[in-house]
C-alpha atoms as a PDB file:
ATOM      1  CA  UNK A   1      10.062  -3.721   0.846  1.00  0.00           C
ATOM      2  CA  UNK A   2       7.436  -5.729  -0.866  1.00  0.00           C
ATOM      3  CA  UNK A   3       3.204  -6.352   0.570  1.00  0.00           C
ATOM      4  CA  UNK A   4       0.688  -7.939  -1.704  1.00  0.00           C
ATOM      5  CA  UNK A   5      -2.040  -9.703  -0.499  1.00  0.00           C
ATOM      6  CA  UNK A   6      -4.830 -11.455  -2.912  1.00  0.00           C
ATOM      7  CA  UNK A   7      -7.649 -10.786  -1.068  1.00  0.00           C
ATOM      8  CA  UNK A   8     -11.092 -12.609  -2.141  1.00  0.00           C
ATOM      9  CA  UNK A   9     -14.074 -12.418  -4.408  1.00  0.00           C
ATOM     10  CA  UNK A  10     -15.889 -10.015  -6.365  1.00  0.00           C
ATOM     11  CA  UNK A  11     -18.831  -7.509  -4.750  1.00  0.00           C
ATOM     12  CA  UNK A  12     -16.842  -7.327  -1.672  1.00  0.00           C
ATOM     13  CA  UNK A  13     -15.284  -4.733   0.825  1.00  0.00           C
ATOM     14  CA  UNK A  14     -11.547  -5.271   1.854  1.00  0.00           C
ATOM     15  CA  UNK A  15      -9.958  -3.713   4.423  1.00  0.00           C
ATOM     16  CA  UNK A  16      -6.309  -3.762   5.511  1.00  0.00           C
ATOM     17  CA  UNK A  17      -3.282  -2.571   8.013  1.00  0.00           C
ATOM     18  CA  UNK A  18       0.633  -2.512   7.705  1.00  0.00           C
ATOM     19  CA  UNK A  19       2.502  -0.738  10.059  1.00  0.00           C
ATOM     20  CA  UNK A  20       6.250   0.354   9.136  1.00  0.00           C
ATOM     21  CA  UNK A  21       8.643   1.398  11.465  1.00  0.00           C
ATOM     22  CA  UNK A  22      11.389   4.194  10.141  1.00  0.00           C
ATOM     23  CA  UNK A  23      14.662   5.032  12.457  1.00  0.00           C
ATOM     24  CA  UNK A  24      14.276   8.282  11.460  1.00  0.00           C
ATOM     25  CA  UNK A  25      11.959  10.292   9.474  1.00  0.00           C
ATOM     26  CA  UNK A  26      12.185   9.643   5.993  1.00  0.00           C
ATOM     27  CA  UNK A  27      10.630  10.209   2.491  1.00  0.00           C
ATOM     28  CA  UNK A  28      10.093   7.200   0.281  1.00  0.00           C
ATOM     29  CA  UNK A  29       9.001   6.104  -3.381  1.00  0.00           C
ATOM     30  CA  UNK A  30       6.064   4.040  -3.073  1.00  0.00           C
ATOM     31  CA  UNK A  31       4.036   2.101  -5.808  1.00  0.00           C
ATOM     32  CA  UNK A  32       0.794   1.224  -4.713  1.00  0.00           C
ATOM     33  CA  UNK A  33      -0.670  -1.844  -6.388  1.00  0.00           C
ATOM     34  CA  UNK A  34      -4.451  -2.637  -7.635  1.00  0.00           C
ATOM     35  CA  UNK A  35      -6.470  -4.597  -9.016  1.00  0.00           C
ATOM     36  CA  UNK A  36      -8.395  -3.525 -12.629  1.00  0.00           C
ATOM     37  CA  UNK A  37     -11.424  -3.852 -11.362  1.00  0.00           C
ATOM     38  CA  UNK A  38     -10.950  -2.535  -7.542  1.00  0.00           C
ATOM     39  CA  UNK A  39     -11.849   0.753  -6.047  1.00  0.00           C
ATOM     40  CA  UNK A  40      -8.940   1.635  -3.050  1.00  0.00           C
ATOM     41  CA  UNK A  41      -8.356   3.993  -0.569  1.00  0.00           C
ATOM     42  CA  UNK A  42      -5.216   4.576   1.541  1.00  0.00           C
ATOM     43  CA  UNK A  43      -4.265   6.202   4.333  1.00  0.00           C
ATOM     44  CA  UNK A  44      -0.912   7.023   6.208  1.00  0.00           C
ATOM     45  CA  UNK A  45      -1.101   7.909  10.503  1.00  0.00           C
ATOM     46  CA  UNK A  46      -4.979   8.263   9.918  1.00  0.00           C
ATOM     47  CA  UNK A  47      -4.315  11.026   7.236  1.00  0.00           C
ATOM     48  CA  UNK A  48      -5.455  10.113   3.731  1.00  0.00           C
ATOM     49  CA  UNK A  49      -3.000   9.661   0.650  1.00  0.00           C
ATOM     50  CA  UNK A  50      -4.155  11.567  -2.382  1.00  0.00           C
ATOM     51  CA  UNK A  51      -4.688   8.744  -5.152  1.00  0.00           C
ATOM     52  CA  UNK A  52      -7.148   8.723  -7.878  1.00  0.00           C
ATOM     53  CA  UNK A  53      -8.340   5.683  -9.798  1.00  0.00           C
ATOM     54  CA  UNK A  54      -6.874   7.631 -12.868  1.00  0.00           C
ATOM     55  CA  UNK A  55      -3.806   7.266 -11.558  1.00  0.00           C
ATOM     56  CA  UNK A  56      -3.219   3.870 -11.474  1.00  0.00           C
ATOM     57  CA  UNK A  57      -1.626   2.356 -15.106  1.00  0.00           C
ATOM     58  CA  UNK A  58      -1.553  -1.047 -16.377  1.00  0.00           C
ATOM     59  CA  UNK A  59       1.452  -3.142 -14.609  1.00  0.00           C
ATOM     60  CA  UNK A  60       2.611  -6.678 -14.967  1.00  0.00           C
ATOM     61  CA  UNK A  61       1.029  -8.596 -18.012  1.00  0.00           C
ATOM     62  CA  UNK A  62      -2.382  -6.259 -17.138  1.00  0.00           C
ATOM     63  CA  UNK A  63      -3.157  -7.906 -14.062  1.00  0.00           C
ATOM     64  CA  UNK A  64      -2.024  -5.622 -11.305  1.00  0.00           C
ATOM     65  CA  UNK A  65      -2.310  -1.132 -11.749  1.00  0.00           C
ATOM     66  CA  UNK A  66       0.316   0.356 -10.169  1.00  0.00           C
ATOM     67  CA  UNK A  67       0.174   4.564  -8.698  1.00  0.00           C
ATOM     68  CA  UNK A  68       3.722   5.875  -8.040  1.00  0.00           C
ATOM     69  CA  UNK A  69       3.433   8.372  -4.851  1.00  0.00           C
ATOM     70  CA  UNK A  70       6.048  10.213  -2.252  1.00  0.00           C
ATOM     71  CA  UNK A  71       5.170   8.735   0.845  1.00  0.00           C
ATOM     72  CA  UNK A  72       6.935  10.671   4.135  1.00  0.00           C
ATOM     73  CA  UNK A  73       7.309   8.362   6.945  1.00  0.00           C
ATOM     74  CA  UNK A  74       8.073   9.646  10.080  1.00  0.00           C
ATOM     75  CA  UNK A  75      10.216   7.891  12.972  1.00  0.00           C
ATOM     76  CA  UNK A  76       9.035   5.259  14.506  1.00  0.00           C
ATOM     77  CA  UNK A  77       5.688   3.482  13.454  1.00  0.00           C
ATOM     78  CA  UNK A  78       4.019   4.305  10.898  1.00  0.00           C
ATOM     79  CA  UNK A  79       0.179   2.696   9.991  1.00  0.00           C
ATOM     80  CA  UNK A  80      -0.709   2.685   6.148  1.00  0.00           C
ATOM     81  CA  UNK A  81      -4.761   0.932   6.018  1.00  0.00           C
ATOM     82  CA  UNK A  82      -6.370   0.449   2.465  1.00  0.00           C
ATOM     83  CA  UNK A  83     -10.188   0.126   2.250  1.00  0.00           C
ATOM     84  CA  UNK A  84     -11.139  -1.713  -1.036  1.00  0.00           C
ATOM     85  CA  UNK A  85     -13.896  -2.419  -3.117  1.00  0.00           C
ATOM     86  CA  UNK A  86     -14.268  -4.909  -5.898  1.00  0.00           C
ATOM     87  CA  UNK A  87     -17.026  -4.710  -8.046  1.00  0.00           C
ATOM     88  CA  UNK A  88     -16.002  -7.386 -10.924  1.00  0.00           C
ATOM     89  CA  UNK A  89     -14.167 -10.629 -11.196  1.00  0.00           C
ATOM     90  CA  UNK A  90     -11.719 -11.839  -8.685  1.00  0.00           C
ATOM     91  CA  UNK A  91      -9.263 -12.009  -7.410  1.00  0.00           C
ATOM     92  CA  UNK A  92      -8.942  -8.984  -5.216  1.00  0.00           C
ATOM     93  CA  UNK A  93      -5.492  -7.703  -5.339  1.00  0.00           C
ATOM     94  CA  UNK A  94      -3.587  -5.173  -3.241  1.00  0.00           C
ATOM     95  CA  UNK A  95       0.050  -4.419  -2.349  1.00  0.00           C
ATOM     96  CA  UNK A  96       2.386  -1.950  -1.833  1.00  0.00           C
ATOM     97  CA  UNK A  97       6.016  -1.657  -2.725  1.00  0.00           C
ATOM     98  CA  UNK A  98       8.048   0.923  -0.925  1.00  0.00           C
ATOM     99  CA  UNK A  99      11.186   1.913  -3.356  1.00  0.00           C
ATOM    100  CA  UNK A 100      14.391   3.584  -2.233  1.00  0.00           C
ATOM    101  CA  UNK A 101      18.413   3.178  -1.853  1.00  0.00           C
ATOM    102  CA  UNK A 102      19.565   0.499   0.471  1.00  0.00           C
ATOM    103  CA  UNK A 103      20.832   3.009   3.467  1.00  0.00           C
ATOM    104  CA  UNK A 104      17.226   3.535   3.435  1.00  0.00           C
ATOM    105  CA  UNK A 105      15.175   0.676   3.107  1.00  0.00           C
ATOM    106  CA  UNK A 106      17.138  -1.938   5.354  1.00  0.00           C
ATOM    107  CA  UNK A 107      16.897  -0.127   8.973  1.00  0.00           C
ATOM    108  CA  UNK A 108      12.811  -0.525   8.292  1.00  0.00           C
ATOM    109  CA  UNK A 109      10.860  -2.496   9.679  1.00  0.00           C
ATOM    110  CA  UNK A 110       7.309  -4.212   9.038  1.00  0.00           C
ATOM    111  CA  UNK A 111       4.518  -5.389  11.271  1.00  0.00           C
ATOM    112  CA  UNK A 112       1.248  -6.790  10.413  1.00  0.00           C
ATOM    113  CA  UNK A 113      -0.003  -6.445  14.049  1.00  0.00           C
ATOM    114  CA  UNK A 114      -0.264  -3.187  16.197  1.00  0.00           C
ATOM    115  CA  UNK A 115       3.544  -3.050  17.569  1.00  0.00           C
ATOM    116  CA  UNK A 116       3.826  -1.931  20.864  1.00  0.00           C
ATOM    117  CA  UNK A 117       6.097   0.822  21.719  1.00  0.00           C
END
């Protein structure tokens, strides 16, 4: 499951919502994607995800960092927000990319509006 979203200019504040809806409870790879120049903060049910700028490393051709992180979703829906800040030259850039075996990833599903349940 792929999300990347080019967000907008420099010397601006982002913010953003995904929610992901798991069968069951389950426990996920999950590279989070940045921009060199961005400050981000995530957060999973409310509950914030323990990522440092030091731990993003230089991905595709330099343009996008990428942090490699567990992520446990439980069942049902699950909200992941980022809160952004870029302080140099656009574009903004911000994705995630949630990495496991097929049995896995195909039963989940995305929404990028509160689902109703």
């Amino acid at each position: 499951c792929r999300w990347r979203r080019s967000c907008g200019a420099g010397g601006q504040v982002w913010y953003g919502a995904t929610w992901i809806h798991a069968p069951a409870a389950v426990t996920l790879d999950a590279e989070f994607h940045s921009h060199p120049m961005t400050e981000l903060r995530w957060t999973l049910g409310g509950e914030p995800i323990p990522l440092k700028s030091s731990a993003y490393q230089p991905g595709e051709r330099g343009l996008v960092r990428i942090a490699t992180q567990r992520l446990s979703l439980r069942a049902g829906w699950n909200e992941i927000r980022f809160r952004g800040y870029c302080y140099g030259y656009p574009p903004f850039r911000v994705g995630l990319v949630l990495k496991s075996a097929e049995e896995n990833l195909w039963p989940i599903r995305l929404s990028a509006t509160p689902p109703g349940e």
